[in-house]
N, C-alpha and C. Protein backbone atom coordinates (compact mmCIF):
# COMPACT_ATOMS: atom_id res chain seq x y z
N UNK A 1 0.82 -1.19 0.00
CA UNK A 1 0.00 0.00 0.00
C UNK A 1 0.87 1.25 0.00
N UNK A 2 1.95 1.05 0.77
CA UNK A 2 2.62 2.36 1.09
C UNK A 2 3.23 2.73 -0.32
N UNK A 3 3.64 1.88 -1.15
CA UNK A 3 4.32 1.65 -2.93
C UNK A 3 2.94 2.30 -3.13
N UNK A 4 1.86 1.89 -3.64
CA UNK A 4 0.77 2.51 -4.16
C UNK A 4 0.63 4.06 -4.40
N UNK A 5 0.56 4.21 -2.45
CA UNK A 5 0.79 5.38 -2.50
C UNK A 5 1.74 6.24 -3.05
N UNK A 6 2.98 6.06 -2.78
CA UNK A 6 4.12 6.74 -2.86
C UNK A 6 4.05 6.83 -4.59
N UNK A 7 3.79 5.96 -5.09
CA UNK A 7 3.20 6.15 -6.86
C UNK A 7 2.33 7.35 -7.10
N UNK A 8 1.42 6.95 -6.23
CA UNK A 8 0.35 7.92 -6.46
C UNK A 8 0.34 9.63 -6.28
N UNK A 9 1.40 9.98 -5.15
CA UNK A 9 1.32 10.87 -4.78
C UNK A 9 2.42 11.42 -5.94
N UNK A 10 3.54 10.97 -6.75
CA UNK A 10 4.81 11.00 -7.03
C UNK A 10 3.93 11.42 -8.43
N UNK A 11 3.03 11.25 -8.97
CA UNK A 11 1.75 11.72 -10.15
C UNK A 11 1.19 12.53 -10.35
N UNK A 12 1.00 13.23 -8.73
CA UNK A 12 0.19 14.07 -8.62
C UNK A 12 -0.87 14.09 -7.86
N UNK A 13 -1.38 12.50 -7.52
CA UNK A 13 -2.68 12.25 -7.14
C UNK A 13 -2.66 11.85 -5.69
N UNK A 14 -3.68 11.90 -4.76
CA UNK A 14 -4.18 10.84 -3.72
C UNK A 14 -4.87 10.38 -3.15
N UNK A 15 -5.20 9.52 -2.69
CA UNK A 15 -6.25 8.04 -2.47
C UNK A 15 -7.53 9.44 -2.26
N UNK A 16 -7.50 10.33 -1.72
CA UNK A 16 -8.76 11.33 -1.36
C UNK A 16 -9.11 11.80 -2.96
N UNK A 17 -7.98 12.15 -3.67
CA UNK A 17 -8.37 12.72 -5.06
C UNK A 17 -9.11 11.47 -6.35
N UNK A 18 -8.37 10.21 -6.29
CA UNK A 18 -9.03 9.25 -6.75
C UNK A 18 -10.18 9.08 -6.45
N UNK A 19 -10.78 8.98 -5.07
CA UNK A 19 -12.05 9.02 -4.80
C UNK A 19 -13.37 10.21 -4.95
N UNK A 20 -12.29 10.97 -4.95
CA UNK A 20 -13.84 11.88 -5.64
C UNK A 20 -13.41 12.31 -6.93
N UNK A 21 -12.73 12.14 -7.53
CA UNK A 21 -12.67 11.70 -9.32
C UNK A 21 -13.76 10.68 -9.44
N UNK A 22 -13.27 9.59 -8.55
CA UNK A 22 -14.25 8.21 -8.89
C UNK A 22 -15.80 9.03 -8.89
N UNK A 23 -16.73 9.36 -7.95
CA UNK A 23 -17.30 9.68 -7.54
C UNK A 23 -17.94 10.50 -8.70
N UNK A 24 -17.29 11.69 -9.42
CA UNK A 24 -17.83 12.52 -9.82
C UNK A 24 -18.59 11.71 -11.26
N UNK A 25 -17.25 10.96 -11.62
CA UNK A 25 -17.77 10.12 -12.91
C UNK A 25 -19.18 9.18 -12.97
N UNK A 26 -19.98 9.78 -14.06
CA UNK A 26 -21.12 8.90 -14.64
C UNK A 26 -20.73 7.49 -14.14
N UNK A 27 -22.09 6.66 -13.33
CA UNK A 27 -21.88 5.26 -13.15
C UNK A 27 -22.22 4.73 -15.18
N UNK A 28 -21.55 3.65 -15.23
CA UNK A 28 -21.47 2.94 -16.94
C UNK A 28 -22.63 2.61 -16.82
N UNK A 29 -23.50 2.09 -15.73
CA UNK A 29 -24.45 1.37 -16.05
C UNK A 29 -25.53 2.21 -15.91
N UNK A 30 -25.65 3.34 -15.40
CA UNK A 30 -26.73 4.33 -15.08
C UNK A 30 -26.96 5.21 -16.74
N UNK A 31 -28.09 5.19 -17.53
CA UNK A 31 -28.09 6.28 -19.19
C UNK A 31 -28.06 7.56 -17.90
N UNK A 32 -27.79 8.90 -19.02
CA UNK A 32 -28.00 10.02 -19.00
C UNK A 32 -29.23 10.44 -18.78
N UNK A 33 -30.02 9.57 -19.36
CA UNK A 33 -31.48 9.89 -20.08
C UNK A 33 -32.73 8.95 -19.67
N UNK A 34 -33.61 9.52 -19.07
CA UNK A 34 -34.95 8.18 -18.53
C UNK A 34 -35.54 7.74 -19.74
N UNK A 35 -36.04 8.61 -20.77
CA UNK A 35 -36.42 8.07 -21.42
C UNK A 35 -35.60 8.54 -23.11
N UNK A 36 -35.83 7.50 -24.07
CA UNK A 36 -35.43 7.72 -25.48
C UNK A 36 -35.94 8.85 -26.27
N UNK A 37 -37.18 9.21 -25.44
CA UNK A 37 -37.97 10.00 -26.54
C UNK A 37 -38.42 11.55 -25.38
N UNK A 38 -38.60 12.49 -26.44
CA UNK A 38 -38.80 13.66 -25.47
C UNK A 38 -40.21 14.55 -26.16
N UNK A 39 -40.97 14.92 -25.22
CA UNK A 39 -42.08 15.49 -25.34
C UNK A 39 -42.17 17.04 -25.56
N UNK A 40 -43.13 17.74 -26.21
CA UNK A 40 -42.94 18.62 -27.21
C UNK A 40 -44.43 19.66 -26.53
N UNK A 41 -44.02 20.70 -26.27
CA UNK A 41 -44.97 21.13 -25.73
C UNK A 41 -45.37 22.03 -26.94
N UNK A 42 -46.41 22.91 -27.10
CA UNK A 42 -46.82 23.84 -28.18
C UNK A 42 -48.15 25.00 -27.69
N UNK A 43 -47.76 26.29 -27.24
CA UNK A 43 -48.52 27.30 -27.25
C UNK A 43 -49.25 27.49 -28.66
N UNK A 44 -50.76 27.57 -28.30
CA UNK A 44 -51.41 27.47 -29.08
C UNK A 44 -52.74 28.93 -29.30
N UNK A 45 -52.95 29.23 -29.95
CA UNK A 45 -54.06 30.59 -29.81
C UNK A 45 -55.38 30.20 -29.19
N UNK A 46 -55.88 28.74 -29.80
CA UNK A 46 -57.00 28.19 -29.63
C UNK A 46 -57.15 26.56 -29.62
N UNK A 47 -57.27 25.97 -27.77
CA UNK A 47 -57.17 24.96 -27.93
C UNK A 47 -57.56 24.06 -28.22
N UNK A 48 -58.86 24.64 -28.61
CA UNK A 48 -60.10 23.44 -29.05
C UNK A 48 -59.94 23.08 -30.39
N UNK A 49 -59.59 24.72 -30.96
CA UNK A 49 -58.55 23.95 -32.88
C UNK A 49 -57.72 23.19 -32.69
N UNK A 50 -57.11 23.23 -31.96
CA UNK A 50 -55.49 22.71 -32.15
C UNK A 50 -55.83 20.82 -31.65
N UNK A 51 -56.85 20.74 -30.89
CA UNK A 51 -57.13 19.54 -30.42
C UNK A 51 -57.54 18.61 -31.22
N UNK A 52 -58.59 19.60 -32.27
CA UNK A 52 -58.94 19.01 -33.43
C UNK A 52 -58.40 18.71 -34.17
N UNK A 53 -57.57 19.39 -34.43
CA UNK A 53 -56.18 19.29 -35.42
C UNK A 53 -55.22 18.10 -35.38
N UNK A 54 -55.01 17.89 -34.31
CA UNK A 54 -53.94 17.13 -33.81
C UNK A 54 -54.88 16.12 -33.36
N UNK A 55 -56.28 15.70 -32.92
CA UNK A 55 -56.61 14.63 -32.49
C UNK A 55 -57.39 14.04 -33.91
N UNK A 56 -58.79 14.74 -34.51
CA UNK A 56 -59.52 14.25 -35.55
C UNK A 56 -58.99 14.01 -36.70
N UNK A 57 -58.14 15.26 -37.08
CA UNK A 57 -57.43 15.61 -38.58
C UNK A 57 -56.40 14.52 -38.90
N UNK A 58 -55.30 14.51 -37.26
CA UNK A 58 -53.93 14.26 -38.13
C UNK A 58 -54.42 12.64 -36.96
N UNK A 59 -54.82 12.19 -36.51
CA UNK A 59 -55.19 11.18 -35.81
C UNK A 59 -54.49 10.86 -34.27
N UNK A 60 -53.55 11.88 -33.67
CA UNK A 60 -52.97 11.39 -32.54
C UNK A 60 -54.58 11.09 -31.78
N UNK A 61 -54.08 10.46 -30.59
CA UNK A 61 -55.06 9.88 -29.69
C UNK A 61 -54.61 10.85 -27.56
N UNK A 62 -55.89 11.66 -27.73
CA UNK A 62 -55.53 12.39 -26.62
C UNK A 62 -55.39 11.36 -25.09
N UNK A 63 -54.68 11.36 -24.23
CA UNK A 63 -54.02 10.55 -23.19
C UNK A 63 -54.32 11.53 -21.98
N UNK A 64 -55.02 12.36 -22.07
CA UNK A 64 -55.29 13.08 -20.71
C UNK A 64 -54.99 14.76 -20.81
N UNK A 65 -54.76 15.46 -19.70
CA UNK A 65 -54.28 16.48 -19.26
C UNK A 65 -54.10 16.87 -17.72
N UNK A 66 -53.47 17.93 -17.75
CA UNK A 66 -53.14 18.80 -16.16
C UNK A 66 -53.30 20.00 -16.36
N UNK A 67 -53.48 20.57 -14.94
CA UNK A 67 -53.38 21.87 -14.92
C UNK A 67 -51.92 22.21 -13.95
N UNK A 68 -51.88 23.34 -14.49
CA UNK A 68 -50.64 24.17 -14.30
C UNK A 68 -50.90 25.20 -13.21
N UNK A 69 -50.90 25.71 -11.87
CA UNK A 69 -51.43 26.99 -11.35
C UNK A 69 -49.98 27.96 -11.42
N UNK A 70 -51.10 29.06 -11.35
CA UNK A 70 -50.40 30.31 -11.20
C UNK A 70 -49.04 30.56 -10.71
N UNK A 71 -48.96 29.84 -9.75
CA UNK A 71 -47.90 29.79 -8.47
C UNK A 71 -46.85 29.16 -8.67
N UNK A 72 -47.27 27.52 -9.74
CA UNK A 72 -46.25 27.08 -10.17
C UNK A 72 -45.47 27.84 -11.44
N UNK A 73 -46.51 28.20 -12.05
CA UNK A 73 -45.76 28.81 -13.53
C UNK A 73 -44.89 30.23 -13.30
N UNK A 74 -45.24 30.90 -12.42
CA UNK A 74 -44.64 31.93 -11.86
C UNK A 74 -43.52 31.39 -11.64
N UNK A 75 -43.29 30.82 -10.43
CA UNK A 75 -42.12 30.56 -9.60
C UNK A 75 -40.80 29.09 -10.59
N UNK A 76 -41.31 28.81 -11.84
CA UNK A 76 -40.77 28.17 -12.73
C UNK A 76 -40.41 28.55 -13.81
N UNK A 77 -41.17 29.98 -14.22
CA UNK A 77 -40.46 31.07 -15.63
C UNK A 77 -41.46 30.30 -16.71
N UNK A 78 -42.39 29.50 -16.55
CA UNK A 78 -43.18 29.04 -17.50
C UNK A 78 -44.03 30.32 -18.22
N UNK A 79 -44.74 30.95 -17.17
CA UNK A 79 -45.57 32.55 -17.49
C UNK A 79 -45.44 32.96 -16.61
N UNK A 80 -45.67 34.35 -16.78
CA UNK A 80 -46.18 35.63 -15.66
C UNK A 80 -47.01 35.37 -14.53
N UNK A 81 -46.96 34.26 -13.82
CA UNK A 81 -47.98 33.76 -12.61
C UNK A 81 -49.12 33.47 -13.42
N UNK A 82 -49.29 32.92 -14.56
CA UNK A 82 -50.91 32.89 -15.43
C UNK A 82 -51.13 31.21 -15.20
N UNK A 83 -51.88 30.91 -14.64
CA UNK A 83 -52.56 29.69 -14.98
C UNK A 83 -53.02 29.00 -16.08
N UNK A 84 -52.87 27.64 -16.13
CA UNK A 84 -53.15 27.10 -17.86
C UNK A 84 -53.36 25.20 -17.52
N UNK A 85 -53.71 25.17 -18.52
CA UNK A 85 -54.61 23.87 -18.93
C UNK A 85 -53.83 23.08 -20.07
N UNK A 86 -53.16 21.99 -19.98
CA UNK A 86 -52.61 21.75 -20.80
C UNK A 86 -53.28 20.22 -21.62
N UNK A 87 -53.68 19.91 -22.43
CA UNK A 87 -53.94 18.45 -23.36
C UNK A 87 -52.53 17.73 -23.60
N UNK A 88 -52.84 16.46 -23.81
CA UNK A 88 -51.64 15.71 -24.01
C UNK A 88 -52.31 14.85 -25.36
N UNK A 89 -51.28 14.35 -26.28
CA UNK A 89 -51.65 13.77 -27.37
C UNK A 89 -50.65 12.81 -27.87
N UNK A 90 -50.77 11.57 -27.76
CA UNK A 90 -49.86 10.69 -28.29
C UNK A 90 -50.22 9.68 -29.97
N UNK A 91 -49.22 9.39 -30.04
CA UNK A 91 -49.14 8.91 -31.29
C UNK A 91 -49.69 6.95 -30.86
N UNK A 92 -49.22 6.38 -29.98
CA UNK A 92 -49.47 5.12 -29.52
C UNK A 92 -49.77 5.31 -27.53
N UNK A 93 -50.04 4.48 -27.22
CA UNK A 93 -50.46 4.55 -25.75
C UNK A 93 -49.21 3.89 -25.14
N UNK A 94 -48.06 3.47 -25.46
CA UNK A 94 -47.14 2.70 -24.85
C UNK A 94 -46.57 3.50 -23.82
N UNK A 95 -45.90 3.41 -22.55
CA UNK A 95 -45.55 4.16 -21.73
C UNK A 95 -44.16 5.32 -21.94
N UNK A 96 -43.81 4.92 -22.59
CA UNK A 96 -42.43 5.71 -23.26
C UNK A 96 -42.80 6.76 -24.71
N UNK A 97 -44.14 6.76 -25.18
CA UNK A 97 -44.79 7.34 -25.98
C UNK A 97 -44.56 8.83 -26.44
N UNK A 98 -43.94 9.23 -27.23
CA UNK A 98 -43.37 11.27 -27.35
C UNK A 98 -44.93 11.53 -27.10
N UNK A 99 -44.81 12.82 -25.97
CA UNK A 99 -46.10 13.27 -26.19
C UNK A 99 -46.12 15.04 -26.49
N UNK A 100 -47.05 15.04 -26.98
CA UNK A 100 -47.11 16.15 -27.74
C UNK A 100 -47.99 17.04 -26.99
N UNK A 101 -47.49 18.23 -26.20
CA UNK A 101 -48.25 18.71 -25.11
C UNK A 101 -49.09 20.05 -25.48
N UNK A 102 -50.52 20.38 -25.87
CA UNK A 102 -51.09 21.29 -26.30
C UNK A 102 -51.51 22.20 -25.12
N UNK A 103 -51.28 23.93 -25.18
CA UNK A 103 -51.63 24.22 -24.54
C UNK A 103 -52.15 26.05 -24.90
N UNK A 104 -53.02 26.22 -23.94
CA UNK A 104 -53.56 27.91 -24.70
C UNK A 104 -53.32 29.07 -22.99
N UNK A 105 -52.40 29.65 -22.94
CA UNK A 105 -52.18 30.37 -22.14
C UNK A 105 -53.15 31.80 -22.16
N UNK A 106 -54.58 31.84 -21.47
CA UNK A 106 -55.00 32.56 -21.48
C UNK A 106 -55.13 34.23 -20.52
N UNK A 107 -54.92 35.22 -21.20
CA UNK A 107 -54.63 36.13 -20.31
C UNK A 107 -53.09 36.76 -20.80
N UNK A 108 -52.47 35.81 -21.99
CA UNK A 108 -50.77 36.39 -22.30
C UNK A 108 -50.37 36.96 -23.23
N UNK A 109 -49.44 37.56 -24.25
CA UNK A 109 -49.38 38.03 -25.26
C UNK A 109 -48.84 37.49 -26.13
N UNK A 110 -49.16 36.35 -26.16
CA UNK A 110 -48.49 35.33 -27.06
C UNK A 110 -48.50 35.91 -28.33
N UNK A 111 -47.22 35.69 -29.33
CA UNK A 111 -47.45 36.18 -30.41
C UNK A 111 -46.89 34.90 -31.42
N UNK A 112 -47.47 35.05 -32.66
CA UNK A 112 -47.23 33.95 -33.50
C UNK A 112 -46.05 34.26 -33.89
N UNK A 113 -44.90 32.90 -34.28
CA UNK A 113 -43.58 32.63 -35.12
C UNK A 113 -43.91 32.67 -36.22
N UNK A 114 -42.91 33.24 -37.25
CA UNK A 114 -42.73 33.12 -38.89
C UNK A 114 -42.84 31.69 -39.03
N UNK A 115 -43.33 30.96 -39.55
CA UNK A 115 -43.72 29.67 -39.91
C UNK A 115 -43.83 29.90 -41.73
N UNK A 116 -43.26 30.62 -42.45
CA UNK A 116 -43.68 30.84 -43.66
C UNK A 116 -42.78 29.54 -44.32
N UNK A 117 -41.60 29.48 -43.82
CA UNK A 117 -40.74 28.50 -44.06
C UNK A 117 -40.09 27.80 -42.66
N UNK A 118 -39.05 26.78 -42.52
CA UNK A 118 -38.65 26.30 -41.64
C UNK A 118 -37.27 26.97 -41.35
N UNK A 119 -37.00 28.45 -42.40
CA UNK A 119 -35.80 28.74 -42.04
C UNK A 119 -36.24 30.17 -41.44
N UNK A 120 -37.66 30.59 -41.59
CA UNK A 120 -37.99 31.96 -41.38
C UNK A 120 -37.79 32.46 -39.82
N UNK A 121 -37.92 31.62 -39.08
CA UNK A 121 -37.66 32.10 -37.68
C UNK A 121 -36.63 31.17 -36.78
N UNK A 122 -35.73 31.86 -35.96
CA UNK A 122 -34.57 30.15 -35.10
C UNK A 122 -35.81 29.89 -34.26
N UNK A 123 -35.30 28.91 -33.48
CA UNK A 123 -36.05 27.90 -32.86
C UNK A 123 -36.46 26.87 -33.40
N UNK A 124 -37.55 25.86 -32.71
CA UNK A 124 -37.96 25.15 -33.45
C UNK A 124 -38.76 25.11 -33.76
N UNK A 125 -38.41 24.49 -34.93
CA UNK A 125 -39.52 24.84 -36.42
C UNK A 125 -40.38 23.81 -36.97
N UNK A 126 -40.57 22.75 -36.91
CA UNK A 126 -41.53 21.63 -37.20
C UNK A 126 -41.41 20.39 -36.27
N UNK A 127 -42.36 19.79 -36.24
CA UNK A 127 -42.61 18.48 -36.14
C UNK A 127 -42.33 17.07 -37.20
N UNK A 128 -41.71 16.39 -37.09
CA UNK A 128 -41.69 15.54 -38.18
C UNK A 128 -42.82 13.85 -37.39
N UNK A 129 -43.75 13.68 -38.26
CA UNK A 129 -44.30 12.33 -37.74
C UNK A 129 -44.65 11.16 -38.69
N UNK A 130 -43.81 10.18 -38.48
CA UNK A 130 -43.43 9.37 -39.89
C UNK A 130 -44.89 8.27 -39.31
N UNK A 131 -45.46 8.48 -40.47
CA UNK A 131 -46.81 7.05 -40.67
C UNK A 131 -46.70 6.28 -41.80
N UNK A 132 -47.44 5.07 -41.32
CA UNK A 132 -47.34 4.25 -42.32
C UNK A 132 -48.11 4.35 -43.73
N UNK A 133 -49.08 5.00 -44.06
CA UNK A 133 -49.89 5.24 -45.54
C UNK A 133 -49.32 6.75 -45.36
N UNK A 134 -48.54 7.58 -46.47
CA UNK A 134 -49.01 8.85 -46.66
C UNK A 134 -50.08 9.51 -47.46
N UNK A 135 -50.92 8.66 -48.69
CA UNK A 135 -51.76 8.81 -49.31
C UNK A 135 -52.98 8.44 -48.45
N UNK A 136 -53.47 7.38 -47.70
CA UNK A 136 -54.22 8.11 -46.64
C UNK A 136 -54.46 8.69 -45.55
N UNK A 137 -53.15 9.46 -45.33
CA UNK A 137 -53.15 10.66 -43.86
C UNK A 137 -53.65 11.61 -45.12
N UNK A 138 -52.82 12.41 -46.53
CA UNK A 138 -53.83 13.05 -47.25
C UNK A 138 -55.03 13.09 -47.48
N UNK A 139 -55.26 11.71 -47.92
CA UNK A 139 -56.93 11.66 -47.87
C UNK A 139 -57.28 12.01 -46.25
N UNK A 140 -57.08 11.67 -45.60
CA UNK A 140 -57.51 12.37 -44.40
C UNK A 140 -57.62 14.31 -43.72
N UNK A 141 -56.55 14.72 -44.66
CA UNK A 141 -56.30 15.49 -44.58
C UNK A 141 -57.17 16.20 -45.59
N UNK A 142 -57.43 15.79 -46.45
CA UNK A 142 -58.74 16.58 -47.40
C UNK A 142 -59.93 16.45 -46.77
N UNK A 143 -60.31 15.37 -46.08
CA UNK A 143 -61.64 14.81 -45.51
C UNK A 143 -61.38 16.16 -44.62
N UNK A 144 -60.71 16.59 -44.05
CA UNK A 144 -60.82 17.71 -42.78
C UNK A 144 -60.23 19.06 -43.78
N UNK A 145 -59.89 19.20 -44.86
CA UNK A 145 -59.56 20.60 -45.47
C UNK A 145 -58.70 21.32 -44.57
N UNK A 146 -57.47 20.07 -44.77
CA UNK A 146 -56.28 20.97 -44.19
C UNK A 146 -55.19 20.07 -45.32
N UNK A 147 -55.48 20.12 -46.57
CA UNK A 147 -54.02 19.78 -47.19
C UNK A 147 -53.06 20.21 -47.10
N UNK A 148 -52.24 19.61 -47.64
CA UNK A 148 -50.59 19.48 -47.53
C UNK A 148 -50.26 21.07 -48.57
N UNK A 149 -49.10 21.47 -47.92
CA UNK A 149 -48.58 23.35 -48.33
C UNK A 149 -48.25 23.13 -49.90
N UNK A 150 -48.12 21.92 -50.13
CA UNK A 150 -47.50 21.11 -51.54
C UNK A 150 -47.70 20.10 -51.87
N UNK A 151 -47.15 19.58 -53.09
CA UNK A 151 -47.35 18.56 -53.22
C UNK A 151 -46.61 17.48 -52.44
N UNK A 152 -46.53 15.65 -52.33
CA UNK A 152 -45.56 15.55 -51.52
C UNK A 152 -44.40 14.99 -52.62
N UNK A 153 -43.07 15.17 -51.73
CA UNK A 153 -41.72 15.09 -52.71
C UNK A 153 -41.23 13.70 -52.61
N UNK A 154 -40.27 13.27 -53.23
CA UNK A 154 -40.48 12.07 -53.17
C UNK A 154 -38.97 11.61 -52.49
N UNK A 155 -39.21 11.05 -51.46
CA UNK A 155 -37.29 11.20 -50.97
C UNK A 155 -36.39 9.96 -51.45
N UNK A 156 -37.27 9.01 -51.96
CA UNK A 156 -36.45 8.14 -52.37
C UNK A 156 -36.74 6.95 -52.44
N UNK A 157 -37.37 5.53 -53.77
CA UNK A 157 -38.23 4.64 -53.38
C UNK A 157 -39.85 4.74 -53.19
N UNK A 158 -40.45 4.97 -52.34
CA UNK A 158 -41.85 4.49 -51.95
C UNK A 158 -41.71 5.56 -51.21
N UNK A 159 -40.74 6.55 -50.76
CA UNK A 159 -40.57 7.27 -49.35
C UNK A 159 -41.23 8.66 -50.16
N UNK A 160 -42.19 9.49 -49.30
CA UNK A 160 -42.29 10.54 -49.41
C UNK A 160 -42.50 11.76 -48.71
N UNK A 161 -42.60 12.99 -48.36
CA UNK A 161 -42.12 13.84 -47.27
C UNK A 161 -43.65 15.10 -47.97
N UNK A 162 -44.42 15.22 -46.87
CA UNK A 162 -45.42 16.25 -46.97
C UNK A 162 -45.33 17.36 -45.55
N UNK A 163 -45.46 18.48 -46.11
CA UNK A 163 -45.62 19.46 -45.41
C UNK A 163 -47.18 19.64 -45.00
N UNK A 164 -47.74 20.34 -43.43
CA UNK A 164 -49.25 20.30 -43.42
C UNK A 164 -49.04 21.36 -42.17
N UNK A 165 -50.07 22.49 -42.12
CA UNK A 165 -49.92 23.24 -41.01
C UNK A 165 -51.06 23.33 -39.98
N UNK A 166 -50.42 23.51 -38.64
CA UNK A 166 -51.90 23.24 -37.79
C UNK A 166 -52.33 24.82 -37.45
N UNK A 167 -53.47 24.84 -37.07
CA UNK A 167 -54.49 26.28 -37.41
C UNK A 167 -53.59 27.38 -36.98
N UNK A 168 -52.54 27.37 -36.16
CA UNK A 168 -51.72 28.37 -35.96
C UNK A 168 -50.72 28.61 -36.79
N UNK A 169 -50.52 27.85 -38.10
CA UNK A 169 -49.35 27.82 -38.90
C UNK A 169 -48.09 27.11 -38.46
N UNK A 170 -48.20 26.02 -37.14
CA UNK A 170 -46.93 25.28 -37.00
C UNK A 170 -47.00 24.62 -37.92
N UNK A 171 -45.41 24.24 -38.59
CA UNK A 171 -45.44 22.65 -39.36
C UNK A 171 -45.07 21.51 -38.65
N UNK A 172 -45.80 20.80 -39.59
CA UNK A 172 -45.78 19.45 -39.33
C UNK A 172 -45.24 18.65 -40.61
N UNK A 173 -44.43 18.12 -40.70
CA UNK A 173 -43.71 17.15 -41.53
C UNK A 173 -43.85 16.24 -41.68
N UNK A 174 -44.81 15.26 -42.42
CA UNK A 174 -45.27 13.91 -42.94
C UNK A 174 -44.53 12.97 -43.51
N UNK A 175 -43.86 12.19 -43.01
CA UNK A 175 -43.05 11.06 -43.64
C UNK A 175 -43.62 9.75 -43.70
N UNK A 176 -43.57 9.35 -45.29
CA UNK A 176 -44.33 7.66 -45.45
C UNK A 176 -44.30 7.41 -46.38
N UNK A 177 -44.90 6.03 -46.59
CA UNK A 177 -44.92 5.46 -48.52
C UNK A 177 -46.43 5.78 -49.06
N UNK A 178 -46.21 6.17 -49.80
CA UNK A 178 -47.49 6.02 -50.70
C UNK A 178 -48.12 4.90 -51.20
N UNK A 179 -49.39 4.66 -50.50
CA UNK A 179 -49.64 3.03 -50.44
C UNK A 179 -50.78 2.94 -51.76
């Protein structure tokens, strides 16, 4: 032990500094991360469009909601002490599910993003949600008279990429085969 040491110290290091080196380092077996997938919140003007939008139109399946009080959103930088109501909307019900969090902050001055393109404003700028038919999420999307900004392009194979905006002008990015 006393060799160990006398190594150790002769390095630079000792048995106190190894140990909280050890310590500070990520365990290997512990991820960074609880889950794979991360949830997407979205200020909205009007939440009863946006519900529609995102639940009837584009087909997610709503999974609940919460409320937010005053007190928390204040004291968290969420809003100005304003209270809010938030919807949740998933794509599958599995527990690890991205959820897509709708919400209408009433009482704030929310103002709409350039959405004209995906380069018009920083931040983030679309949603991408890959399904399996893209010719009938369109047809779906006509059935509700919210087509696609274009036509869709074709990325390669069977693969194709549609643009579609929800009543506030976010995009949404459609990836699938044309069945």
């Amino acid at each position: 032990m006393v060799k160990e040491r006398t190594l150790l110290v002769a390095a630079g290091l000792s048995i106190a500094g190894l140990l909280v080196a050890g310590a500070a380092r990520p365990q290997a077996d512990k991820p960074t991360f609880a889950r794979t997938t991360i949830d997407l919140g979205v200020v909205v003007s009007d939440v009863a469009k946006a519900a529609h939008f995102y639940g009837n139109v584009l087909g997610f399946t709503e999974a609940g909601g919460f409320s937010v009080s005053g007190e928390m959103a204040g004291a968290c930088g969420l809003t100005d002490s304003l209270p809010f109501k938030v919807r949740v909307f998933v794509l599958d019900k599995e527990p690890t599910a991205t959820r897509l969090k709708i919400m209408e902050i009433p009482g704030s001055a929310s103002k709409r993003v350039d959405n004209t393109t995906i380069g018009s404003t920083l931040g983030f700028s679309y949603l991408t949600v890959r399904v399996s038919d893209l010719s009938g999420m369109l047809d779906r999307l006509k059935t509700h008279q919210a087509g696609p900004v274009k036509k869709p392009y074709q990325l390669g194979g069977n693969n194709y990429l549609a643009l579609v905006k929800d009543p506030d002008g976010n995009i949404i990015e459609l990836i699938g085969p044309m069945n």
